[in-house]
N, C-alpha and C. Protein backbone atom coordinates (compact mmCIF):
# COMPACT_ATOMS: atom_id res chain seq x y z
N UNK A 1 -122.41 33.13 -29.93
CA UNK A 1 -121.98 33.72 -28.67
C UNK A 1 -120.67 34.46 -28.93
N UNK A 2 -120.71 35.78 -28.63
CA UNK A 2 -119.17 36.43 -28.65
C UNK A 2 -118.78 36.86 -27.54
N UNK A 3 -117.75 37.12 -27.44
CA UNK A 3 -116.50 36.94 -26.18
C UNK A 3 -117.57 37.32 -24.99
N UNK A 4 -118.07 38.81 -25.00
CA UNK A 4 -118.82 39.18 -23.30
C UNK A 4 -119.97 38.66 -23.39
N UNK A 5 -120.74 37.66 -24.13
CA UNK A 5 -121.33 36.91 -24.01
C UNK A 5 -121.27 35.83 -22.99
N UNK A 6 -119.98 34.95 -23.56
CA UNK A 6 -118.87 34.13 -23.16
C UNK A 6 -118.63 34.46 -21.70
N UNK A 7 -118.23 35.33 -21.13
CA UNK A 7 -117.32 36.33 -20.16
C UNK A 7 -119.02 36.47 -19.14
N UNK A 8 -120.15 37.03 -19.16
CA UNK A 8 -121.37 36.81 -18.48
C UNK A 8 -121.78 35.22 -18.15
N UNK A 9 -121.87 34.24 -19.15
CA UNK A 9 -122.74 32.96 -19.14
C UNK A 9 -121.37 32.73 -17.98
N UNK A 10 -119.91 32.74 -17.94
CA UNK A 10 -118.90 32.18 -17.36
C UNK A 10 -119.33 32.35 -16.25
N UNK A 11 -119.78 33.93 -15.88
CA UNK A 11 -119.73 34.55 -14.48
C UNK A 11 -120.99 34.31 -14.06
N UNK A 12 -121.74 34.16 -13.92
CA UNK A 12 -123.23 33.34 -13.87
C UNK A 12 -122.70 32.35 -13.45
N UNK A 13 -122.08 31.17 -14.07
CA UNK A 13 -122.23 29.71 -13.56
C UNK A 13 -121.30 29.54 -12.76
N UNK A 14 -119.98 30.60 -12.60
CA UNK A 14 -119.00 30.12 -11.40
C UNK A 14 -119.07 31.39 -9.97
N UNK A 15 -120.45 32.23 -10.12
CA UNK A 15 -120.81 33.36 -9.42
C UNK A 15 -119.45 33.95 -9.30
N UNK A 16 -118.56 34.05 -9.82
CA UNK A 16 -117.24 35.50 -9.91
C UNK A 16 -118.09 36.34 -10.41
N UNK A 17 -117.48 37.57 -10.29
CA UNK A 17 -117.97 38.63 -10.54
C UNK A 17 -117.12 39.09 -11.97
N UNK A 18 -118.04 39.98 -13.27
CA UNK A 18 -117.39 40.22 -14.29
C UNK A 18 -115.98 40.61 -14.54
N UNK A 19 -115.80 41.08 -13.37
CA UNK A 19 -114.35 41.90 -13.96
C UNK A 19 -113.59 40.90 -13.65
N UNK A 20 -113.38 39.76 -12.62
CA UNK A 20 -112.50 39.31 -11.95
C UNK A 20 -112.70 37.87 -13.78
N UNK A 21 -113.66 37.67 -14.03
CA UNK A 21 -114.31 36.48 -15.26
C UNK A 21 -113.16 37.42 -16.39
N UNK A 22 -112.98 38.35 -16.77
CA UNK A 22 -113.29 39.10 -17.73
C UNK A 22 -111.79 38.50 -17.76
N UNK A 23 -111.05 39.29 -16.97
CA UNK A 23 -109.75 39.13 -16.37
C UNK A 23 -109.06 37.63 -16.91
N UNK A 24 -109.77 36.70 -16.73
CA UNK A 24 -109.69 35.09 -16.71
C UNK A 24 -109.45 35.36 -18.31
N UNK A 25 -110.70 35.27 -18.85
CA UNK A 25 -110.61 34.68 -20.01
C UNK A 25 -110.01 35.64 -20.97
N UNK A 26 -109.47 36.84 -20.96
CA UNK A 26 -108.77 37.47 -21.54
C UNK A 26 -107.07 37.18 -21.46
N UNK A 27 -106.64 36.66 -20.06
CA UNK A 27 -105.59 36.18 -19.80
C UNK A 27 -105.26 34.89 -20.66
N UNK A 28 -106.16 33.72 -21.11
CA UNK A 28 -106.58 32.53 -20.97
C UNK A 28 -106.43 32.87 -22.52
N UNK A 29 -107.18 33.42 -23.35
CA UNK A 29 -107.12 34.05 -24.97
C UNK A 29 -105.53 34.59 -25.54
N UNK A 30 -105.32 35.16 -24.44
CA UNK A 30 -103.35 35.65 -24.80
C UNK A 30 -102.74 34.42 -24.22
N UNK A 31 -102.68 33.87 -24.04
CA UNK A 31 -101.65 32.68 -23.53
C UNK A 31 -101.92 31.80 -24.26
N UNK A 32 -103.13 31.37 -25.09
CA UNK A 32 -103.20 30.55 -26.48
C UNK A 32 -102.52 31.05 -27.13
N UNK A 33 -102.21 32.48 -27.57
CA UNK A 33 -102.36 33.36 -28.35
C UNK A 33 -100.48 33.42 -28.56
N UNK A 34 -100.52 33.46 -27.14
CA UNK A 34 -99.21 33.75 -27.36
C UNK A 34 -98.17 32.27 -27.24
N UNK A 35 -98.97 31.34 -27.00
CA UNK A 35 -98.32 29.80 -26.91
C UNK A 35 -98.13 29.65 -28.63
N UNK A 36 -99.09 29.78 -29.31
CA UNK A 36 -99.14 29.58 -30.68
C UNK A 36 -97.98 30.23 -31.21
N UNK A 37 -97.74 31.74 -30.96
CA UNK A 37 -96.72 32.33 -31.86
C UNK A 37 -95.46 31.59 -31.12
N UNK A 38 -94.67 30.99 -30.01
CA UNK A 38 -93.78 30.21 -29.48
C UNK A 38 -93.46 29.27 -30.51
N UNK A 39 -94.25 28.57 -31.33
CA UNK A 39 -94.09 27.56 -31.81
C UNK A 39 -94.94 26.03 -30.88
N UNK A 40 -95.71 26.82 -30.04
CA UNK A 40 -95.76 25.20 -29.09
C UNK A 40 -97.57 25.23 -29.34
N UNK A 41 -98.00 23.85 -29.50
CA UNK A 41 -99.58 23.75 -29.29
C UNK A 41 -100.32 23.42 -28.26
N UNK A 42 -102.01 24.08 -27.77
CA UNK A 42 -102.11 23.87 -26.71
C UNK A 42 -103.10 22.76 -26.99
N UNK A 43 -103.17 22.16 -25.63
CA UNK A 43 -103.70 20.63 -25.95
C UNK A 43 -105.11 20.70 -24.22
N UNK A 44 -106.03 20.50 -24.78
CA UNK A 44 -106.96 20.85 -23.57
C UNK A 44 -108.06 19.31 -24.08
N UNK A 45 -107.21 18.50 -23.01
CA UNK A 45 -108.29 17.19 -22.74
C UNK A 45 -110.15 17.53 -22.96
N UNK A 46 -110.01 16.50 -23.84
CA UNK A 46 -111.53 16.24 -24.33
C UNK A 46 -112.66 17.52 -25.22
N UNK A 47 -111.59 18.68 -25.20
CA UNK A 47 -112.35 19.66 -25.44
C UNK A 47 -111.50 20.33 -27.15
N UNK A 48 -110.06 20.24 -26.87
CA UNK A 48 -109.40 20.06 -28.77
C UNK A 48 -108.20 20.85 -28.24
N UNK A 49 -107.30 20.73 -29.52
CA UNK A 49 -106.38 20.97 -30.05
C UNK A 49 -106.07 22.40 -30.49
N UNK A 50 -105.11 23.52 -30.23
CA UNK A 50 -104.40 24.71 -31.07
C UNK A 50 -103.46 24.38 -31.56
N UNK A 51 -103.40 24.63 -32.76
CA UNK A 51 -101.95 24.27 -33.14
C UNK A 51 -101.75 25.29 -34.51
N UNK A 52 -100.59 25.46 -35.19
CA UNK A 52 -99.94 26.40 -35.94
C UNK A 52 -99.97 25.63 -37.02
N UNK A 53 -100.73 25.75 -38.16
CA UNK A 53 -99.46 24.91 -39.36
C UNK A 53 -99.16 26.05 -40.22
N UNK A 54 -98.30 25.51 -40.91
CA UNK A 54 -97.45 26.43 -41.74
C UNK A 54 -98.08 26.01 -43.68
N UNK A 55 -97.86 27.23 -44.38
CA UNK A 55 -98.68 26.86 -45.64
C UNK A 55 -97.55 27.35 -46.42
N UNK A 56 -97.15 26.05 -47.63
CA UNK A 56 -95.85 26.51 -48.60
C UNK A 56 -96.11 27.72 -49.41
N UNK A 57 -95.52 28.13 -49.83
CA UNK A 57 -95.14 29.44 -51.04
C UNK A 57 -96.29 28.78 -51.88
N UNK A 58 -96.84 29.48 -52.75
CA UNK A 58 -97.70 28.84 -54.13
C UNK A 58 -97.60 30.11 -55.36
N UNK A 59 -97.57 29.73 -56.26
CA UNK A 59 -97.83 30.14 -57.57
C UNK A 59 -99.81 30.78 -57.89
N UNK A 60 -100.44 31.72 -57.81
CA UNK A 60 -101.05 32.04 -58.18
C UNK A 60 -101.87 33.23 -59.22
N UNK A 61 -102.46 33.11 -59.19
CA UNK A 61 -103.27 34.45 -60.69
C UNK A 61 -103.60 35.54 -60.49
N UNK A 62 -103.42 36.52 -60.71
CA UNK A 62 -103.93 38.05 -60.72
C UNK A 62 -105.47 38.24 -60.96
N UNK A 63 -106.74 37.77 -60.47
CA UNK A 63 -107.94 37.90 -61.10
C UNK A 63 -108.41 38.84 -62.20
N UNK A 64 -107.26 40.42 -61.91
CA UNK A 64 -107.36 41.20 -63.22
C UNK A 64 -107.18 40.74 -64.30
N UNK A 65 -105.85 40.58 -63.84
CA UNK A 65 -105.35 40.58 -64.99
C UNK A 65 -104.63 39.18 -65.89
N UNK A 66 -104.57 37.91 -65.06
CA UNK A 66 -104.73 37.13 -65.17
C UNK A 66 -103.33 36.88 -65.06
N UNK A 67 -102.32 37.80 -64.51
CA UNK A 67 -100.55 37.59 -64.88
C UNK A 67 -100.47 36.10 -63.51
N UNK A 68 -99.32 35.70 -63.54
CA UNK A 68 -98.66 34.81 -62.39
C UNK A 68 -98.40 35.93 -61.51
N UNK A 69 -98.66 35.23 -60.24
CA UNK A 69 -98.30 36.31 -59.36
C UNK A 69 -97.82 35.03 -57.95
N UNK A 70 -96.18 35.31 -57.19
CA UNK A 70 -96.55 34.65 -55.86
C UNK A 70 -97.16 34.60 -54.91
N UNK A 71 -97.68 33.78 -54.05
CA UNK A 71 -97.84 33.76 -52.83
C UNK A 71 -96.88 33.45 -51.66
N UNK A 72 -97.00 34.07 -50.80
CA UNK A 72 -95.44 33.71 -49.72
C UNK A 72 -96.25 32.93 -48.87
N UNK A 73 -95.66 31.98 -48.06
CA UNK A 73 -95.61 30.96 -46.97
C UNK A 73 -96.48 32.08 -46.16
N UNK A 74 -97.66 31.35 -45.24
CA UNK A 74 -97.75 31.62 -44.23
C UNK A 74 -97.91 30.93 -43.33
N UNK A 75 -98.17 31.48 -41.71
CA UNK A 75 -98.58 30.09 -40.80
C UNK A 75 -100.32 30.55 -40.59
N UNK A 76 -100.59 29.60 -40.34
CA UNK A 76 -102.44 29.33 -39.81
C UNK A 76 -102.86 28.85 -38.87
N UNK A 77 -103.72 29.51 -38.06
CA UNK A 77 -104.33 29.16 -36.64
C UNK A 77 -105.01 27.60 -37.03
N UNK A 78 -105.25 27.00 -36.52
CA UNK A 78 -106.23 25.42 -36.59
C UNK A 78 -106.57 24.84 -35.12
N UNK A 79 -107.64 24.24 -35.64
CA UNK A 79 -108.02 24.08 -34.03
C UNK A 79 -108.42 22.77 -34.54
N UNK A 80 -108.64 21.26 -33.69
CA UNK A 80 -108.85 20.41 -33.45
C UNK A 80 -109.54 19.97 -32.69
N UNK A 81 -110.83 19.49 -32.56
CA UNK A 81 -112.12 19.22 -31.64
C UNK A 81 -111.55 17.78 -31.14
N UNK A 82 -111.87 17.96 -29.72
CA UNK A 82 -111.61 16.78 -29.22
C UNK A 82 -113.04 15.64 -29.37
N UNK A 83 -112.55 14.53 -29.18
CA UNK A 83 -113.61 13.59 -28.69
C UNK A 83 -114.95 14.06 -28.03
N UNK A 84 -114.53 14.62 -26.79
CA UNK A 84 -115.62 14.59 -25.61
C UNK A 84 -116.61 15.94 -26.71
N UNK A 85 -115.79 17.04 -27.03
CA UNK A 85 -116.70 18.19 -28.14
C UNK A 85 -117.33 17.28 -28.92
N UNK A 86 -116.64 16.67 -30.03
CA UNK A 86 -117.49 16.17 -30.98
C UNK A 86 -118.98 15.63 -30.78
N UNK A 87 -118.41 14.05 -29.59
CA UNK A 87 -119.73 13.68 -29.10
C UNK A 87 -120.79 14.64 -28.83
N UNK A 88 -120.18 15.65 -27.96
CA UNK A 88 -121.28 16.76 -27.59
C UNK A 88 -122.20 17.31 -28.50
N UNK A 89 -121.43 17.57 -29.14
CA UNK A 89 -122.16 18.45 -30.49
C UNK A 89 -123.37 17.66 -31.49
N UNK A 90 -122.88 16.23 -31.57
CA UNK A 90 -123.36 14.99 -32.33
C UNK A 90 -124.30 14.47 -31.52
């Protein structure tokens, strides 16, 4: 399922109309979006976890050429399935 997939099945089951759905979950996508770059994680009972982690510097290989080459720190999106998902899914 991708996003206006998502954004139709929504508007179907709560009869809003697309634009007003569209509106929602585009708002709802930047405010993860933008909670994450804050530093803060979002936490949505029974359904999971956003959260940021951060990945150290590393030492790695040039596949050419085989020299050392660094890698710099980055941060990474992660998500965490709650309970009530898991069961679901299982």
């Amino acid at each position: 399922m991708n996003k206006q997939e998502l954004i139709f099945a929504v508007a179907e089951e709560t009869g809003f109309n697309r634009s007003d759905t569209t509106r929602v979950v585009e708002a709802m996508l930047s405010k993860i979006g933008q909670t994450l770059v804050d530093g803060s994680e979002v936490r949505l009972v029974g359904f999971g976890t956003f959260s940021v982690t951060r990945r150290k510097p590393s030492t790695g290989r040039n596949p050419r050429t085989g020299e050392p080459m660094n890698i710099a720190s980055t941060s990474q999106p992660k998500f965490r399935a709650g309970k009530v998902l898991k069961e679901l899914v299982n």
